[in-house]
Protein backbone atom coordinates (compact mmCIF):
# COMPACT_ATOMS: atom_id res chain seq x y z
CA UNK A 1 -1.90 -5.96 -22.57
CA UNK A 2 -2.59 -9.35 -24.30
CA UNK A 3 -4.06 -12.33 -22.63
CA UNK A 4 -4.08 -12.92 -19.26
CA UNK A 5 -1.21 -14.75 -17.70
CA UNK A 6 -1.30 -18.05 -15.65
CA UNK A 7 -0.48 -16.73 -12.18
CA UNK A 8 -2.45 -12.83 -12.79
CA UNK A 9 -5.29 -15.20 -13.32
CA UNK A 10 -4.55 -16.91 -9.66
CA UNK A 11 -4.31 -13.52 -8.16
CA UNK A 12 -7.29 -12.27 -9.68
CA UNK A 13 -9.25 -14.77 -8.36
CA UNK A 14 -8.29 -15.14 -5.14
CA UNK A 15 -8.46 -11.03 -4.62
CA UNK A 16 -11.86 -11.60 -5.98
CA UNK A 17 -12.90 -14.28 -3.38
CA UNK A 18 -11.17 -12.70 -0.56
CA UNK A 19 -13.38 -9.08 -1.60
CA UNK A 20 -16.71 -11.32 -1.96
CA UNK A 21 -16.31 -13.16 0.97
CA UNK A 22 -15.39 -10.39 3.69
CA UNK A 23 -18.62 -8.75 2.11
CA UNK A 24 -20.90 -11.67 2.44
CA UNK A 25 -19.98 -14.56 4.60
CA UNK A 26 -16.83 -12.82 7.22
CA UNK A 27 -17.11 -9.39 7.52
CA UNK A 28 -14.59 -9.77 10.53
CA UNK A 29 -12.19 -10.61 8.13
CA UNK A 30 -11.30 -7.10 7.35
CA UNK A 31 -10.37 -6.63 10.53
CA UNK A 32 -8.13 -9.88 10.63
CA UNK A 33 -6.14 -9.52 7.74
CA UNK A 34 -5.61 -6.26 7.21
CA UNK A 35 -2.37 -4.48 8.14
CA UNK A 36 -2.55 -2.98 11.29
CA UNK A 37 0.44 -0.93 13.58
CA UNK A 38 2.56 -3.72 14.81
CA UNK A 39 2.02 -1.59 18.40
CA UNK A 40 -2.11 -1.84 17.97
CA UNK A 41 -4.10 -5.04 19.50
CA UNK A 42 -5.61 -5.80 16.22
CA UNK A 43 -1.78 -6.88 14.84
CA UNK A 44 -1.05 -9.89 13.68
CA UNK A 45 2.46 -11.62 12.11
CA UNK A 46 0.05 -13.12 8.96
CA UNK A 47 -0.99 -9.37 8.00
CA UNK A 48 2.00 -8.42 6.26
CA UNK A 49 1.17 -10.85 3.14
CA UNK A 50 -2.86 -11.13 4.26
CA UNK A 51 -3.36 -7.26 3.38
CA UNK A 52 -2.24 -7.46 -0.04
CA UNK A 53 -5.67 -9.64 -0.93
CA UNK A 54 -7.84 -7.12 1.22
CA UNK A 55 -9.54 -4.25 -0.27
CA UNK A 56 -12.14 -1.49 0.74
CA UNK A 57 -15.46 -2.92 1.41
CA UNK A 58 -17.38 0.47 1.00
CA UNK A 59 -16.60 1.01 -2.91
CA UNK A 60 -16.18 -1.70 -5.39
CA UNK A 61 -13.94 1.25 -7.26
CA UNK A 62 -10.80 0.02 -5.19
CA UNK A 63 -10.75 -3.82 -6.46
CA UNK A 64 -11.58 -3.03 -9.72
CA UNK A 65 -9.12 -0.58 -10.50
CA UNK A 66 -6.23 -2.72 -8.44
CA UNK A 67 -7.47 -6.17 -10.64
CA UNK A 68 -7.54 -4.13 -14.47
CA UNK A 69 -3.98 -2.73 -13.15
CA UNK A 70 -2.89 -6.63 -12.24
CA UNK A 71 -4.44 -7.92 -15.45
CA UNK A 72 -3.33 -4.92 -18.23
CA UNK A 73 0.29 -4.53 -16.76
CA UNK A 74 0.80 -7.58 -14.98
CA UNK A 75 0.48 -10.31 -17.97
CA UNK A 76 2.86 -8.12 -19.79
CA UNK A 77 5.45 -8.67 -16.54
CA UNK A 78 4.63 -12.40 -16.39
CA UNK A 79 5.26 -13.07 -20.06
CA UNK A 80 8.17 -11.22 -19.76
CA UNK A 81 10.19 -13.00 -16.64
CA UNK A 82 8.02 -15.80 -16.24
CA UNK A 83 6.12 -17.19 -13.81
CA UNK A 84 8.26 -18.26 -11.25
CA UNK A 85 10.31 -15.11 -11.11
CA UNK A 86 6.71 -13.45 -10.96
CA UNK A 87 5.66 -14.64 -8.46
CA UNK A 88 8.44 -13.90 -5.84
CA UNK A 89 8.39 -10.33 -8.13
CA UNK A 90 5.12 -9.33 -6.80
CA UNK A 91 4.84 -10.85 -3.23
CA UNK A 92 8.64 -9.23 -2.47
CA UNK A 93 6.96 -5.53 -3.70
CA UNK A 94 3.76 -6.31 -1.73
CA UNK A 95 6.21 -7.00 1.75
CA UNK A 96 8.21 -4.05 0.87
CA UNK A 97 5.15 -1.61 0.53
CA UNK A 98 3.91 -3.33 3.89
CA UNK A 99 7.95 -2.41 5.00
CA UNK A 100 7.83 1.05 4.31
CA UNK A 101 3.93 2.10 5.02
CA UNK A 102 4.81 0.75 8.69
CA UNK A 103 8.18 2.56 8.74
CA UNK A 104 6.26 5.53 8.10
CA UNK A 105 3.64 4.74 10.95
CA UNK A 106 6.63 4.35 13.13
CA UNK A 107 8.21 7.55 12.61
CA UNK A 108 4.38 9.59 12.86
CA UNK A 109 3.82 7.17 16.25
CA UNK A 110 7.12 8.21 17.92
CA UNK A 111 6.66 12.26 16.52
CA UNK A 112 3.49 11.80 18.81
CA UNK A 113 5.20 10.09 21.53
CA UNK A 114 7.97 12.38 22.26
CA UNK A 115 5.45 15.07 22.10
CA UNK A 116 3.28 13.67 24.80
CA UNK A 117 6.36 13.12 26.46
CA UNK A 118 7.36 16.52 26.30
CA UNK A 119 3.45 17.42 27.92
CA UNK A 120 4.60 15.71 30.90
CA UNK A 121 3.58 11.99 30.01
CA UNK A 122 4.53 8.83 31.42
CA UNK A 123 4.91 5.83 28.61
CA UNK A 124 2.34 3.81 30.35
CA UNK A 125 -0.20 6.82 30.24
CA UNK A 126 0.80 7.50 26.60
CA UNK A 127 -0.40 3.80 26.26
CA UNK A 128 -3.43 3.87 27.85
CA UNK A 129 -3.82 7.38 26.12
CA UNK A 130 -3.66 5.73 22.56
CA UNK A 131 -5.58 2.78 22.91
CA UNK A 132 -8.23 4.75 24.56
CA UNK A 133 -8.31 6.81 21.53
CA UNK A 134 -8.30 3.86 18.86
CA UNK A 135 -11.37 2.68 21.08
CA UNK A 136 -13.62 5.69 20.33
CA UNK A 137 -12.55 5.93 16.92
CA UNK A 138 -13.07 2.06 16.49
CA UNK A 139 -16.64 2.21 18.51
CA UNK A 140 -17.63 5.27 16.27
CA UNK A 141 -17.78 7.60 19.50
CA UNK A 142 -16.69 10.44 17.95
CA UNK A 143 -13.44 12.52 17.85
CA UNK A 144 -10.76 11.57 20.70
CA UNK A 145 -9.53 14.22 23.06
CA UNK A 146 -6.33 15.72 22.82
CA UNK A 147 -4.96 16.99 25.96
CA UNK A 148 -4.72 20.47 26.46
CA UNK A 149 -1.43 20.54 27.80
CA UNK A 150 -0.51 19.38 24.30
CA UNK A 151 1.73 21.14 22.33
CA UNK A 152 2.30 19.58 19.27
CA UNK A 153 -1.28 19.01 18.33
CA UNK A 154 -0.30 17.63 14.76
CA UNK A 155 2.36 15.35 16.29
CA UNK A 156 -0.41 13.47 18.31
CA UNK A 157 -2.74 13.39 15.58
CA UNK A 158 -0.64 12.00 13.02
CA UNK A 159 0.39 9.19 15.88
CA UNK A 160 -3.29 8.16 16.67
CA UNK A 161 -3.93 8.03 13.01
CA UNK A 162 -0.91 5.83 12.35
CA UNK A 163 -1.92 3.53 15.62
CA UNK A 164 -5.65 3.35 14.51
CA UNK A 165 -5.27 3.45 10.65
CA UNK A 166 -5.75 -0.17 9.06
CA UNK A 167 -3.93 -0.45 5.26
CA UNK A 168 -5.63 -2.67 2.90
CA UNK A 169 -4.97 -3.81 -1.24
CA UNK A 170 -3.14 -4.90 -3.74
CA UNK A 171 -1.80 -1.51 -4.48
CA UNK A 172 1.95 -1.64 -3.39
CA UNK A 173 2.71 -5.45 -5.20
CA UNK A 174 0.64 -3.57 -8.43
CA UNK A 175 3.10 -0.32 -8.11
CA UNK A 176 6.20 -2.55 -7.98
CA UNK A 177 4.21 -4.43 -11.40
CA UNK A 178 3.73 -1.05 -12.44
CA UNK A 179 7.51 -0.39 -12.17
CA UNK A 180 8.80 -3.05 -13.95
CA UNK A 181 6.23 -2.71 -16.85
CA UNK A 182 7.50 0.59 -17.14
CA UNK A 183 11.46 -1.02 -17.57
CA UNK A 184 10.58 -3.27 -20.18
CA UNK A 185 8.48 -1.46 -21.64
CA UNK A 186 9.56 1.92 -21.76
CA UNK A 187 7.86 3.24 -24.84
CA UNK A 188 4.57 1.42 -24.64
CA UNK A 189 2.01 4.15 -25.06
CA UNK A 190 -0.82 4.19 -22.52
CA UNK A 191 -4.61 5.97 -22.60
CA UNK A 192 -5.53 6.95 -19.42
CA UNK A 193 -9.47 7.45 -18.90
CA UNK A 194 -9.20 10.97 -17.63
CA UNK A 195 -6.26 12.22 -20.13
CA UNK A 196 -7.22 10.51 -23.66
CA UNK A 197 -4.08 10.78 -25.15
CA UNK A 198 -1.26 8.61 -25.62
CA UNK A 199 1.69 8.76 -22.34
CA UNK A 200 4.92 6.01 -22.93
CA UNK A 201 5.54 4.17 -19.89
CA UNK A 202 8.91 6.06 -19.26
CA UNK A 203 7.03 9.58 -18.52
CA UNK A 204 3.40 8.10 -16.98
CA UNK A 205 4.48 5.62 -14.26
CA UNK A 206 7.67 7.98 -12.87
CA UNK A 207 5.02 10.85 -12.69
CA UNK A 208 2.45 8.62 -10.55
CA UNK A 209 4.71 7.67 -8.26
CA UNK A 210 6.08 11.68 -7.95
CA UNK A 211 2.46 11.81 -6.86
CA UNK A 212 1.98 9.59 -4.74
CA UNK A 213 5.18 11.55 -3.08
CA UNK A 214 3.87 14.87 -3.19
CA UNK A 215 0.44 13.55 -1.76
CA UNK A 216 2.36 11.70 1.39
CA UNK A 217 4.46 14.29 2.43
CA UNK A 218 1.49 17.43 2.20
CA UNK A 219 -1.51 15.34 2.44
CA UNK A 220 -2.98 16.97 -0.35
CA UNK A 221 -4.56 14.09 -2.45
CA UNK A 222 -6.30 14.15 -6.23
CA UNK A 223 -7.51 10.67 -5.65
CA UNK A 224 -9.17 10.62 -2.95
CA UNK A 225 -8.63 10.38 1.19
CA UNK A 226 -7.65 6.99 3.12
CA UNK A 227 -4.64 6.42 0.59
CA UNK A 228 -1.71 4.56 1.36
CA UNK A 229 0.67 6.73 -0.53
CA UNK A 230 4.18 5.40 1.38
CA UNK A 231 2.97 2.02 0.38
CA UNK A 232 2.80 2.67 -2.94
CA UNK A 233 6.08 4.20 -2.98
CA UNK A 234 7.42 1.03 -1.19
CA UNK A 235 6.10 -1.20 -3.85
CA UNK A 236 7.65 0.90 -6.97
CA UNK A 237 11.10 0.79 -4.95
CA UNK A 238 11.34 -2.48 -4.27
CA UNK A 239 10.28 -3.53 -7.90
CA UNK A 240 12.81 -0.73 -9.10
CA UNK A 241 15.40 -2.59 -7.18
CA UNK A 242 14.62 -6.02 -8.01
CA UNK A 243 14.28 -5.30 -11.44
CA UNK A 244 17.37 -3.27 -11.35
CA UNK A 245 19.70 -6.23 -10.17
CA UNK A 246 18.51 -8.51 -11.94
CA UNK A 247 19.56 -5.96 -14.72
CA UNK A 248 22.91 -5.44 -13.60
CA UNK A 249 23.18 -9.48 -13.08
CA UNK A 250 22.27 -10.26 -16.39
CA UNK A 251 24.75 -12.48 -18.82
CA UNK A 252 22.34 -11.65 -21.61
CA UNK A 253 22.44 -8.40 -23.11
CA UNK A 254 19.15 -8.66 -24.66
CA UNK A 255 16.87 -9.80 -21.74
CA UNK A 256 17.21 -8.55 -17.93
CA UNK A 257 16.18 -11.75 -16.50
């Protein structure tokens, strides 16, 4: 956690006038960039990369915590590899959280879709059906209907949610940072704000992403609601693996890189 690295500078600030200008000047821009189900009208090829400089408009909590994670872990990383290898580093765990947060949404969308298949619907009325329902939820109309003749209630909520659900922040390139901090630095002792005691690397970061776990399969959450918890898991794995083969790959046995 020394001083702050070329490129974690770049990042900061361009998080920083992506937040402050979807706030002031576009607000649509939340909208645009964001990552939305490749299956909803609001989806666009950019969003993939775009969502990774988005963050929650309604707290400042969300950039702040995501930009002192880039800066405090991040330098470390960037000193360590240097830039270059940085910078593909934390735009490759940023595409793979995207990766598996929409893999996810895929496999809650078609859950719901065989179950309103099941209930006697036709694809084109599950379509209509869906975007019907992102419309009232979009248009604040209240809660959308579930059929009756519905079976699997929970199957057609979690496919709505995953058609309607917008993912925004830096958090899945920061967990694959968060990852490879943890494999250089392995005994670096950390103070968290809400446990004031010293945690290495090596025990802290494997436990928050066993969280993140737990809180995506049960949906029980200490952090909050609205959290992308498969896209943090797809950021640590794809900085596990990158950091990983460029492990194994090594000629030098005293540097992975």
């Amino acid at each position: 956690m020394g001083r702050i690295t070329e490129t974690v500078k770049v990042l900061l600030i361009i998080n920083v006038i992506f937040f402050l200008g979807t706030k002031f000047l576009f607000p649509q821009a939340q909208g645009l960039f964001a990552l939305w189900f490749p299956l909803n009208p609001n989806f666009e090829f950019w969003q993939p990369l775009t969502h990774m400089f988005m963050h929650d408009q309604s707290s400042i909590f969300h950039i702040l915590f995501n930009m002192y994670a880039l800066w405090a872990f991040g330098s470390a990383v960037e000193a360590s590899i240097g830039k270059n290898k940085f910078i593909f580093f934390y735009f490759s765990a940023g595409l793979g959280a995207a990766l598996i947060h929409l893999a996810v949404g895929y496999f809650y969308y078609y859950q719901g879709y065989q179950a309103l298949i099941d209930s006697g619907f036709s694809p084109s009325e599950i379509t209509t059906y869906v975007n019907d329902a992102f419309t009232s939820i979009a248009n604040n109309q209240g809660q959308y209907r579930i059929p009756n003749s519905v079976t699997d209630v929970e199957a057609v909520k979690g496919m709505v949610e995953a058609f309607s659900t917008r993912a925004v922040g830096a958090s899945g390139a920061i967990y694959g940072v968060l990852v490879a901090f943890g494999m250089l630095f392995p005994n670096a002792e950390l103070f968290l704000i809400f446990l004031p005691i010293p945690i290495k690397a090596k025990f802290f970061i494997p436990a928050l992403i066993l969280l993140d776990l737990f809180s995506g399969v049960t949906g029980f959450s200490l952090f909050g609601q609205n959290i992308a918890n498969f896209a943090h898991i797809g950021g640590a794995l794809f900085g596990f693996i990158m950091m990983w083969y460029w492990k194994k790959n090594s000629f030098n046995d005293k540097r992975w890189y």
